[in-house]
C-alpha atoms as a PDB file:
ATOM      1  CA  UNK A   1      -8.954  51.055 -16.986  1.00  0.00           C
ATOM      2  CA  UNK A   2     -10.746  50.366 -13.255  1.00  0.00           C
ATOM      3  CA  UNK A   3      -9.007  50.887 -10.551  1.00  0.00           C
ATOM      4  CA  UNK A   4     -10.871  49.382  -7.841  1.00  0.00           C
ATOM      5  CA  UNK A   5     -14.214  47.293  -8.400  1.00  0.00           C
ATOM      6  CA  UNK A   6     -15.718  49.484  -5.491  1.00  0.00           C
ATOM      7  CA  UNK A   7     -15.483  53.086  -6.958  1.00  0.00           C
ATOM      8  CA  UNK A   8     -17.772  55.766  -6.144  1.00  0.00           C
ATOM      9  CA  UNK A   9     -20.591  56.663  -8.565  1.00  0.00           C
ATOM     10  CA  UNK A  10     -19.128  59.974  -9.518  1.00  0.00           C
ATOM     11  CA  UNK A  11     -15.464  58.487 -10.754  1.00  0.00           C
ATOM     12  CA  UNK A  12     -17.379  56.171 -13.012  1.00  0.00           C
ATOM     13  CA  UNK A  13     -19.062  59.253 -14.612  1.00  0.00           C
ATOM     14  CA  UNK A  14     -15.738  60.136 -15.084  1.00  0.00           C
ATOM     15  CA  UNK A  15     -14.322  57.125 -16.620  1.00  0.00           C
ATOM     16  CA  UNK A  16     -17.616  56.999 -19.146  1.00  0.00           C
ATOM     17  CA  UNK A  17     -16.911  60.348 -19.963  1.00  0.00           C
ATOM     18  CA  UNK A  18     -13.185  59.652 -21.038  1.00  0.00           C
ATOM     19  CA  UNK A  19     -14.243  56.227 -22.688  1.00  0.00           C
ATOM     20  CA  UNK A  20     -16.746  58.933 -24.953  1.00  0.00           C
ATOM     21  CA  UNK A  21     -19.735  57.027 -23.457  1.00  0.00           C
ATOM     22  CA  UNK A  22     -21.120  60.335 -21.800  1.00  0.00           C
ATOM     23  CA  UNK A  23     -20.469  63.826 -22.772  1.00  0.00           C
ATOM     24  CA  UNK A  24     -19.451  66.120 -20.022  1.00  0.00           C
ATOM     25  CA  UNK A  25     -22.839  68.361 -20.017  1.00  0.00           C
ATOM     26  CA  UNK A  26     -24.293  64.475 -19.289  1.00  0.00           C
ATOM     27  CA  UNK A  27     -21.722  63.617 -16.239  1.00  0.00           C
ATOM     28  CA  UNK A  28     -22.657  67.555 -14.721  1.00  0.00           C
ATOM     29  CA  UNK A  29     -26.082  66.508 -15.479  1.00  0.00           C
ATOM     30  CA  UNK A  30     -26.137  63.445 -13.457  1.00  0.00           C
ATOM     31  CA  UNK A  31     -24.136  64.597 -10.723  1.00  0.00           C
ATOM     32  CA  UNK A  32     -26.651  68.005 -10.624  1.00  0.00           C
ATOM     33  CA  UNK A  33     -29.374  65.871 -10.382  1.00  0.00           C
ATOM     34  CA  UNK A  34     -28.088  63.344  -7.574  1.00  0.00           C
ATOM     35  CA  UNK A  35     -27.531  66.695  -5.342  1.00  0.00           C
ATOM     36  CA  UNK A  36     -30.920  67.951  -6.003  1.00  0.00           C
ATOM     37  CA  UNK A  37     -32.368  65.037  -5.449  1.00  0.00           C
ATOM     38  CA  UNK A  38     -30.784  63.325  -2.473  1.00  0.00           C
ATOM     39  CA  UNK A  39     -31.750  66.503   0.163  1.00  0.00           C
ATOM     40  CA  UNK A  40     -35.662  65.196  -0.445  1.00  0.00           C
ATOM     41  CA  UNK A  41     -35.095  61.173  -0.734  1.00  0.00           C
ATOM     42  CA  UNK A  42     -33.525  61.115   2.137  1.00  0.00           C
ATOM     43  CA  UNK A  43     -35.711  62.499   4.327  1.00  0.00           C
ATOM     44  CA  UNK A  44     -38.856  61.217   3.182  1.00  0.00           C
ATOM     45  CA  UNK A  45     -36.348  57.466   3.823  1.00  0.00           C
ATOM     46  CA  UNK A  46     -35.580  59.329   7.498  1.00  0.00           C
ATOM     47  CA  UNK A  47     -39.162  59.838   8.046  1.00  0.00           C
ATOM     48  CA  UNK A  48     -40.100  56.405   7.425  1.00  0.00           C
ATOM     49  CA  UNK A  49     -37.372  55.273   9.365  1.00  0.00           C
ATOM     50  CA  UNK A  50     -38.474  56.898  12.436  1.00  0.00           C
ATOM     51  CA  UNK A  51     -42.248  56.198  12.080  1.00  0.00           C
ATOM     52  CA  UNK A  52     -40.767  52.686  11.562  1.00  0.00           C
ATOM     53  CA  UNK A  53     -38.787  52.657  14.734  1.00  0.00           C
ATOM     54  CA  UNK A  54     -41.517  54.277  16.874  1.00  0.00           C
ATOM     55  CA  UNK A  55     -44.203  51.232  15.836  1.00  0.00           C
ATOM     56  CA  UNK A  56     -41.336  48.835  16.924  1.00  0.00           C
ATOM     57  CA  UNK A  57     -40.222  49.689  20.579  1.00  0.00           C
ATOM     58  CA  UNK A  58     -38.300  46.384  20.670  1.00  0.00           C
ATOM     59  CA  UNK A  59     -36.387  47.631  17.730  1.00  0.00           C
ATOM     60  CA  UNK A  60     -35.754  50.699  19.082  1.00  0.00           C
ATOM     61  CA  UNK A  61     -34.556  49.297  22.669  1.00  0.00           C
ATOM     62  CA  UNK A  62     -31.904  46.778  20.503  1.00  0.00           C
ATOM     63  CA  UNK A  63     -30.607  50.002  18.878  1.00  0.00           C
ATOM     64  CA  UNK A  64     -30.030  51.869  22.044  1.00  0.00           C
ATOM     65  CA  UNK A  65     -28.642  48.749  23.187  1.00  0.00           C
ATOM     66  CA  UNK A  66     -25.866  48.932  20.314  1.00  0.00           C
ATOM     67  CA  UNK A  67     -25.592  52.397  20.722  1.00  0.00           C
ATOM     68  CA  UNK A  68     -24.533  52.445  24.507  1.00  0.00           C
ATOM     69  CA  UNK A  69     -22.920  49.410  23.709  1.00  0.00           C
ATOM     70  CA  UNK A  70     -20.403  51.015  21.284  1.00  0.00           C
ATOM     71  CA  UNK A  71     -20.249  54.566  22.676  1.00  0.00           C
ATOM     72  CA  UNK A  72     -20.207  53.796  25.891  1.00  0.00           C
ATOM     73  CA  UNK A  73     -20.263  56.447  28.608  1.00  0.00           C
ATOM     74  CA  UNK A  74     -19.631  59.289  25.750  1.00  0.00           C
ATOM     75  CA  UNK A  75     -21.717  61.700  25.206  1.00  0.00           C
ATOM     76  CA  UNK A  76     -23.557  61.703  21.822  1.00  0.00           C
ATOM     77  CA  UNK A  77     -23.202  64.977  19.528  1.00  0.00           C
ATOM     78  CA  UNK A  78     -24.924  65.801  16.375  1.00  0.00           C
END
């Protein structure tokens, strides 16, 4: 009944829903939830991450070190 060992959150909803473990107002519950919630998780984890970051310069100069290292002469773009 799995297809892959490594399937995403929301297709195992799915599953429990057609195995009658959840009812579908649960699975449009959950997945309401996860999109209200993520937005404020994670940037109170982005906040920390930077704060993080800033208190470690050595950190920070390995990143850019990857960064450059991967990218190269491009141009980064948000």
């Amino acid at each position: 009944e799995k297809l892959d060992e490594h399937m995403d959150f929301a297709s195992q909803l799915i599953f429990a829903q057609n195995r009658g473990d959840l009812t579908a107002e649960n699975v449009n519950q959950c997945v309401l939830e996860m999109m209200i919630a993520a937005p404020d998780t994670l940037s109170v984890t982005l906040f920390f991450m930077l704060i993080l970051i800033a208190e470690h310069p050595t950190v920070e100069e390995a990143m850019m070190t990857e960064i450059e290292t991967v990218m190269g002469k491009q141009e980064l773009k948000s």
